[in-house]
Protein backbone atom coordinates (compact mmCIF):
# COMPACT_ATOMS: atom_id res chain seq x y z
CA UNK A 1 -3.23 5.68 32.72
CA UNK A 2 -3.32 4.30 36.36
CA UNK A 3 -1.51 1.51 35.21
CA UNK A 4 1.49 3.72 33.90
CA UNK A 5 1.35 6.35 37.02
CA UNK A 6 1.82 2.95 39.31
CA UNK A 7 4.49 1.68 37.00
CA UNK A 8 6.32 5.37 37.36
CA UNK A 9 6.23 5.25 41.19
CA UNK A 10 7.31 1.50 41.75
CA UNK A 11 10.14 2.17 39.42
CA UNK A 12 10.78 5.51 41.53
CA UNK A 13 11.08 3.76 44.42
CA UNK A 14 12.38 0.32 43.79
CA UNK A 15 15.53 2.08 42.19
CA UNK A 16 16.80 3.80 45.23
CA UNK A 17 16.03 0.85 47.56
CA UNK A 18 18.07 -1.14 45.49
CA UNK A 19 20.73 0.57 45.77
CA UNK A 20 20.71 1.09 49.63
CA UNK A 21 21.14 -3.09 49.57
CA UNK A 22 24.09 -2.78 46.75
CA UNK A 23 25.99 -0.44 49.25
CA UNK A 24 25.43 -2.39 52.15
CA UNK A 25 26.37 -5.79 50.68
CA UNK A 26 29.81 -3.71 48.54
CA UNK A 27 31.37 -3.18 51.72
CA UNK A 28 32.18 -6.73 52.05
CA UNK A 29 31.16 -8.37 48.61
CA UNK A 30 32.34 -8.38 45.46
CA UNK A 31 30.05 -6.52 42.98
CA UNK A 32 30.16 -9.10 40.28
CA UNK A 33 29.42 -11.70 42.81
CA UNK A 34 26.10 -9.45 44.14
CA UNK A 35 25.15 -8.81 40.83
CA UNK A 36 24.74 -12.99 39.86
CA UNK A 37 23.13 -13.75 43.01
CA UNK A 38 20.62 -10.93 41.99
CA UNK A 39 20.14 -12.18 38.89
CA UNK A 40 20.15 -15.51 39.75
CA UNK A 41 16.87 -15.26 42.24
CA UNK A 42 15.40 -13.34 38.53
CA UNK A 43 16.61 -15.98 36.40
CA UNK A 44 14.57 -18.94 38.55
CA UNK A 45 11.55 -17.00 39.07
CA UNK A 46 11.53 -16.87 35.01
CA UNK A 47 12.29 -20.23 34.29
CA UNK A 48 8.63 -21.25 34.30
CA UNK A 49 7.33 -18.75 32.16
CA UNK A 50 10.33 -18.90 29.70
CA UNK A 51 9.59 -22.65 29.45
CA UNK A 52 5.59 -22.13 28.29
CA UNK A 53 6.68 -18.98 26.19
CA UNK A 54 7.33 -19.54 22.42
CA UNK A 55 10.14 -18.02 21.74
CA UNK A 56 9.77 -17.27 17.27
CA UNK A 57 11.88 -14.21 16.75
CA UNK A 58 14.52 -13.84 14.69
CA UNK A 59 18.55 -13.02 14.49
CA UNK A 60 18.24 -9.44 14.56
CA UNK A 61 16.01 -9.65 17.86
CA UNK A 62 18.46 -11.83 19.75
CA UNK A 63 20.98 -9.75 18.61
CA UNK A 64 18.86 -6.69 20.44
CA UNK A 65 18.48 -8.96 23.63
CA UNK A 66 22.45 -9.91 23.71
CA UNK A 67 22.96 -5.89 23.51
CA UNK A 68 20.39 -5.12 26.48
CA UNK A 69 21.91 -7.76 28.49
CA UNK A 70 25.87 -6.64 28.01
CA UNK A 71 24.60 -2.48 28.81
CA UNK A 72 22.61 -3.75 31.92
CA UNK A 73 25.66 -6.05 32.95
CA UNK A 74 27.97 -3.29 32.30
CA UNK A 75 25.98 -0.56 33.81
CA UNK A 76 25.08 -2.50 36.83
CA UNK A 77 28.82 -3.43 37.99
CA UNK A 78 29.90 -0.13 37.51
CA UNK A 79 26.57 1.67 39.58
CA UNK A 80 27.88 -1.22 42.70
CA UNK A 81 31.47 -0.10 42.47
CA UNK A 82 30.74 3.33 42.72
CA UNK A 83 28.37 3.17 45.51
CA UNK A 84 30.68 0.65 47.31
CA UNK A 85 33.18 3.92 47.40
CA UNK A 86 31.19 6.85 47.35
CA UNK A 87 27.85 8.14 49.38
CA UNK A 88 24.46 7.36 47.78
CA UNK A 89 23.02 11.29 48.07
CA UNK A 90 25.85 12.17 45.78
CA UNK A 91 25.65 9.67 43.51
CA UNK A 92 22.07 9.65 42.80
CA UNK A 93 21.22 12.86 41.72
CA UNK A 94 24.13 12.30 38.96
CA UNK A 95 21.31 9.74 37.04
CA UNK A 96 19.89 13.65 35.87
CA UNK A 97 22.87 14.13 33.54
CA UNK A 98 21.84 10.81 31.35
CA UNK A 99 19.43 13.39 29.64
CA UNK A 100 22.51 15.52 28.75
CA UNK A 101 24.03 12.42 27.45
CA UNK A 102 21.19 12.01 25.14
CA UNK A 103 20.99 15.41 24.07
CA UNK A 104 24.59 15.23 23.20
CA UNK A 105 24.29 11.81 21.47
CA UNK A 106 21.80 13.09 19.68
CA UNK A 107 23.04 16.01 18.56
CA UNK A 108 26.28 13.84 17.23
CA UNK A 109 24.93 10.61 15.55
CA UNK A 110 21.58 12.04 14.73
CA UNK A 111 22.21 15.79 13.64
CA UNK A 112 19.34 16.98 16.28
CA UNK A 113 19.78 20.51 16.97
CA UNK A 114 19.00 20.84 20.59
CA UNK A 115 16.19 23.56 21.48
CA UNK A 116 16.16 26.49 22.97
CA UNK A 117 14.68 24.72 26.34
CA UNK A 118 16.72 21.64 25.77
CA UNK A 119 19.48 24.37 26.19
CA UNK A 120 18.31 26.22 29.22
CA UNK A 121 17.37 22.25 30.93
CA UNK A 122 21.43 21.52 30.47
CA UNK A 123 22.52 25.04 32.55
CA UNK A 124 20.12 23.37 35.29
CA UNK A 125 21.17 20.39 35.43
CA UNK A 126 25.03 21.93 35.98
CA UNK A 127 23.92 24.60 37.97
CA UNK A 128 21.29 22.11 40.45
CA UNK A 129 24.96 19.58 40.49
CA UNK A 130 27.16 22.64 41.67
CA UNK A 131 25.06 22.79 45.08
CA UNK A 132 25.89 18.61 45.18
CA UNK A 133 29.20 18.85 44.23
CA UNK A 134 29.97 21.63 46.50
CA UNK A 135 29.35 18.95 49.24
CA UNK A 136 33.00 17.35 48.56
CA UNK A 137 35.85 18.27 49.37
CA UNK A 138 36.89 18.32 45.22
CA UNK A 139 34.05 20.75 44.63
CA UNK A 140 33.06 21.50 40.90
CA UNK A 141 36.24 21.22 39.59
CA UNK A 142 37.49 18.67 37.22
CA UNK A 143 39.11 17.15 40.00
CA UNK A 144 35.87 15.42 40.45
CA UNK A 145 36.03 13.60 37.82
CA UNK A 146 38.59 12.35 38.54
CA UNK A 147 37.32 10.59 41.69
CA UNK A 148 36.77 6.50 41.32
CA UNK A 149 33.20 6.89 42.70
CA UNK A 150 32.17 9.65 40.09
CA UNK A 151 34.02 7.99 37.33
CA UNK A 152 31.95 4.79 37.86
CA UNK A 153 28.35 6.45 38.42
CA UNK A 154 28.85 7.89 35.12
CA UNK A 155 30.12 4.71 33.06
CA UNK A 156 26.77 3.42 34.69
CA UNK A 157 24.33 6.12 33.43
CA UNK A 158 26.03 6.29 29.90
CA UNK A 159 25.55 2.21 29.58
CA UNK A 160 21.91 2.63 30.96
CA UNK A 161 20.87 5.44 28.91
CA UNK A 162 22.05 3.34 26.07
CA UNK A 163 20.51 0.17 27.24
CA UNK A 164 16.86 1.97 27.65
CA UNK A 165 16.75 2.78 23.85
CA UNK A 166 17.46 -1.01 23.33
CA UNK A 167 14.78 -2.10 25.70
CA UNK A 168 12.43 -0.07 24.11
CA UNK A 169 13.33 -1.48 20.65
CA UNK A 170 12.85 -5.10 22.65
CA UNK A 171 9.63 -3.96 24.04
CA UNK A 172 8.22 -3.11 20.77
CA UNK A 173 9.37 -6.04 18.98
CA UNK A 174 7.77 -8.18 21.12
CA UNK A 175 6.08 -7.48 24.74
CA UNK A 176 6.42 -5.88 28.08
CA UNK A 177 6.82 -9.32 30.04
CA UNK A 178 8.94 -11.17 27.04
CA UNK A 179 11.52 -8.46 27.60
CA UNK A 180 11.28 -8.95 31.44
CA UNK A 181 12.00 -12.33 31.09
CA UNK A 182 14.94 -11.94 28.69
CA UNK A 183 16.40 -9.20 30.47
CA UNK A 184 16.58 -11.33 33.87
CA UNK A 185 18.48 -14.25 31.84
CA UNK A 186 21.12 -11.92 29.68
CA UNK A 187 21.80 -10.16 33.27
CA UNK A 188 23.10 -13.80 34.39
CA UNK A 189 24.46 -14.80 31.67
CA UNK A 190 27.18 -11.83 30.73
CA UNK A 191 27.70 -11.18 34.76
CA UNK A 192 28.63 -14.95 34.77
CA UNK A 193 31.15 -14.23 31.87
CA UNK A 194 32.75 -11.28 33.99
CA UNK A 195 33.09 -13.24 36.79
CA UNK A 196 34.95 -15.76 34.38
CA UNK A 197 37.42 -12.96 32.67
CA UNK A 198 37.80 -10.86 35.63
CA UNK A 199 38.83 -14.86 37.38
CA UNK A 200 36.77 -13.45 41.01
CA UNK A 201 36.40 -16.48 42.85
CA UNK A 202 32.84 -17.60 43.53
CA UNK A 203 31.76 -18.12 47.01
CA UNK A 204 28.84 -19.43 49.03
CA UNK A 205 27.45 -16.48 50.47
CA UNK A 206 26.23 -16.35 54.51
CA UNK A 207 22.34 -16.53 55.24
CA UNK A 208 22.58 -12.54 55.69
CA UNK A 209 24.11 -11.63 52.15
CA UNK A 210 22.18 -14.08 50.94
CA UNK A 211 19.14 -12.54 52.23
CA UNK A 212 20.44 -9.05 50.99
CA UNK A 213 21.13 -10.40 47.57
CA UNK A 214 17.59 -11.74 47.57
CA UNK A 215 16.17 -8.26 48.41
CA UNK A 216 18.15 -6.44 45.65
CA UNK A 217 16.23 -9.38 42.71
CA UNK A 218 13.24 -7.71 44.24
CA UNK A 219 13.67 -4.23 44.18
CA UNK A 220 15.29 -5.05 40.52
CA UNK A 221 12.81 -7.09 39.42
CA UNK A 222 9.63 -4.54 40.70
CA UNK A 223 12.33 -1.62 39.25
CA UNK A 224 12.51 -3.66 35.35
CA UNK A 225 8.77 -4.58 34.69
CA UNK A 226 7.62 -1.13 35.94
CA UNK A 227 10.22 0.12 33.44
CA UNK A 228 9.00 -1.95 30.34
CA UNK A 229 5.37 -0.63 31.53
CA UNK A 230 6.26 3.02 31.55
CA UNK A 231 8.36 2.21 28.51
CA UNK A 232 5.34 0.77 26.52
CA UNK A 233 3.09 4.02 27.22
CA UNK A 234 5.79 6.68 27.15
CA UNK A 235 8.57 7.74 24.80
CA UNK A 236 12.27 6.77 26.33
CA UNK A 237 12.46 10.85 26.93
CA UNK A 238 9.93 11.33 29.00
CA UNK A 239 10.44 8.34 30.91
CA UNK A 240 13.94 8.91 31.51
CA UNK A 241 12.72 12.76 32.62
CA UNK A 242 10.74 11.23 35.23
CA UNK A 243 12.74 8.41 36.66
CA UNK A 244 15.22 11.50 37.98
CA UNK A 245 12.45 11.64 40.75
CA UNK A 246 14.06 8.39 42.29
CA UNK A 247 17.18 10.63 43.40
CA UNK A 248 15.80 13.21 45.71
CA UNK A 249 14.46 9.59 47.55
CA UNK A 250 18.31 8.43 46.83
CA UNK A 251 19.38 11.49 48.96
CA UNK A 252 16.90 11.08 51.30
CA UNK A 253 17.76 6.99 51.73
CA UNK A 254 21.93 8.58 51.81
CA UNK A 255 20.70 10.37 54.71
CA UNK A 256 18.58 8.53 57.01
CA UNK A 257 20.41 5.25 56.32
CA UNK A 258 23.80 5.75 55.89
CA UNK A 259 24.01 9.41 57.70
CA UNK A 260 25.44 11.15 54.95
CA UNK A 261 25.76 14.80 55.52
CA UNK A 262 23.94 18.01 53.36
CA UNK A 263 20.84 16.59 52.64
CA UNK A 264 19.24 20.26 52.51
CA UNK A 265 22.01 20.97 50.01
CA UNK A 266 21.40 17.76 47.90
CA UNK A 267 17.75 18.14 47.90
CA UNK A 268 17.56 21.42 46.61
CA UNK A 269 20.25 20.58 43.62
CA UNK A 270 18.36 17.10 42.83
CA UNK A 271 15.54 19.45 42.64
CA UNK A 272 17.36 22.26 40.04
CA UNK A 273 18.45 19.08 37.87
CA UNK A 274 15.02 17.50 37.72
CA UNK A 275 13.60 20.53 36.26
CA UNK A 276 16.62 20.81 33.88
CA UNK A 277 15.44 17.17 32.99
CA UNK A 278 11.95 18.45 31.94
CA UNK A 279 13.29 21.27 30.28
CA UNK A 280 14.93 19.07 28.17
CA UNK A 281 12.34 17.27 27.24
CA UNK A 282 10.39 20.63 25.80
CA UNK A 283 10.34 20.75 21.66
């Protein structure tokens, strides 16, 4: 139990911190090239225990682990971009709709019939965005969505909601740390093959970005393993509910680090969406 309440508040932290790094490094960086140097730094501190690991699963497993590692790729370019043109206290609080993705997915491929407080947690989560959204000069209109910034933030909570169900499926298939491992390589690997089809020229970075780059394989790498720990005690639901803490510490980071404006505004909306999250998560 102490185990998993750690596990929830590294990963609630870790997340946002990341992304303050991400936004800083955007300005000047290309996100593909941030996101191998980040995976990079996690792909050598693996090597060693991939090496002594024996590695006996099957096709369908490595199919699972190709999967995880295309979502993550995806999900991660597409979180950079959008933070490298929009401001991280509106951004973050956007994570809460992934729940309403999931709802909705399954509601289509599944035939679940959403619940009465699954119903009432979706009205929150609009109503607790409308006090975010008001912040912009777009408002709650579907102008927003429109915007580049929103677009992207949620392209990368659709291909992370999807990629948690996979890591779960990973997890349980084989083991908290095995899935660590193989989600660290798979990250490389398919951000190396963007960087090849998208032709962005790869560049030494300075000692600074380098530094930077380092610091986001950290928060990332603390963020992942407390993920597969919650992930191994907790249902993907639940988890997911509770992760939506990390973006009234998003709004806060928005605020004190990059002076973004409305912060009383943002915190009370993150608020209204979190419980929306947990009223979603009612049967």
């Amino acid at each position: 139990m102490l185990l998993s309440i750690g596990a929830l508040l590294a990963r609630i932290l870790s997340n946002p911190m990341a992304n303050v790094l991400q936004k800083k490094l955007s300005q000047d960086n290309s996100a593909i090239l941030i996101n191998l140097y980040s995976y990079l730094f996690l792909s050598l501190f693996c090597t060693y225990p991939a090496l002594q690991n024996n590695w006996h699963y099957g096709l369908n497993y490595w199919g699972y682990v190709a999967l995880a590692g295309i979502l993550c790729t995806l999900g991660s370019i597409c979180l950079i971009k959008a933070l490298q043109c929009g401001e991280m206290s509106l951004l973050g609080p956007i994570n809460s709709y992934k729940c309403i993705v999931g709802l909705v997915l399954g509601f289509v491929m599944l035939g679940e019939i959403p619940s009465v407080a699954g119903l009432l947690g979706v009205i929150l989560i609009i109503f607790g965005s409308r006090f975010i959204f008001d912040t912009v000069a777009e408002g709650f209109t579907f102008k927003l969505f429109k915007r580049k910034d929103v677009l992207l933030r949620f392209c990368a909570l659709i291909f992370s909601g999807c990629e948690a169900v996979v890591l779960k499926k990973i997890i349980l298939m084989s083991s908290v740390m095995e899935s660590f491992i193989l989600w660290c390589f798979s990250g490389f690997v398919f951000t190396l093959v963007l960087l090849f089809l998208y032709r962005v020229k790869f560049r030494v970075f300075n000692k600074k970005d380098f530094g930077g780059c380092f610091g986001i394989a950290l928060c990332l790498g603390v963020m992942q393993l407390s993920t597969n720990i919650v992930f191994e005690h907790l249902n993907v639901g639940l988890s997911l509910a509770l992760f939506q803490l990390s973006s009234v510490v998003a709004v806060i980071f928005g605020y004190k680090v990059f002076h973004e404006a409305n912060i009383w505004k943002k915190l009370l909306g993150s608020a209204i969406m979190i419980l929306g999250s947990c009223f979603i998560l009612i049967k």
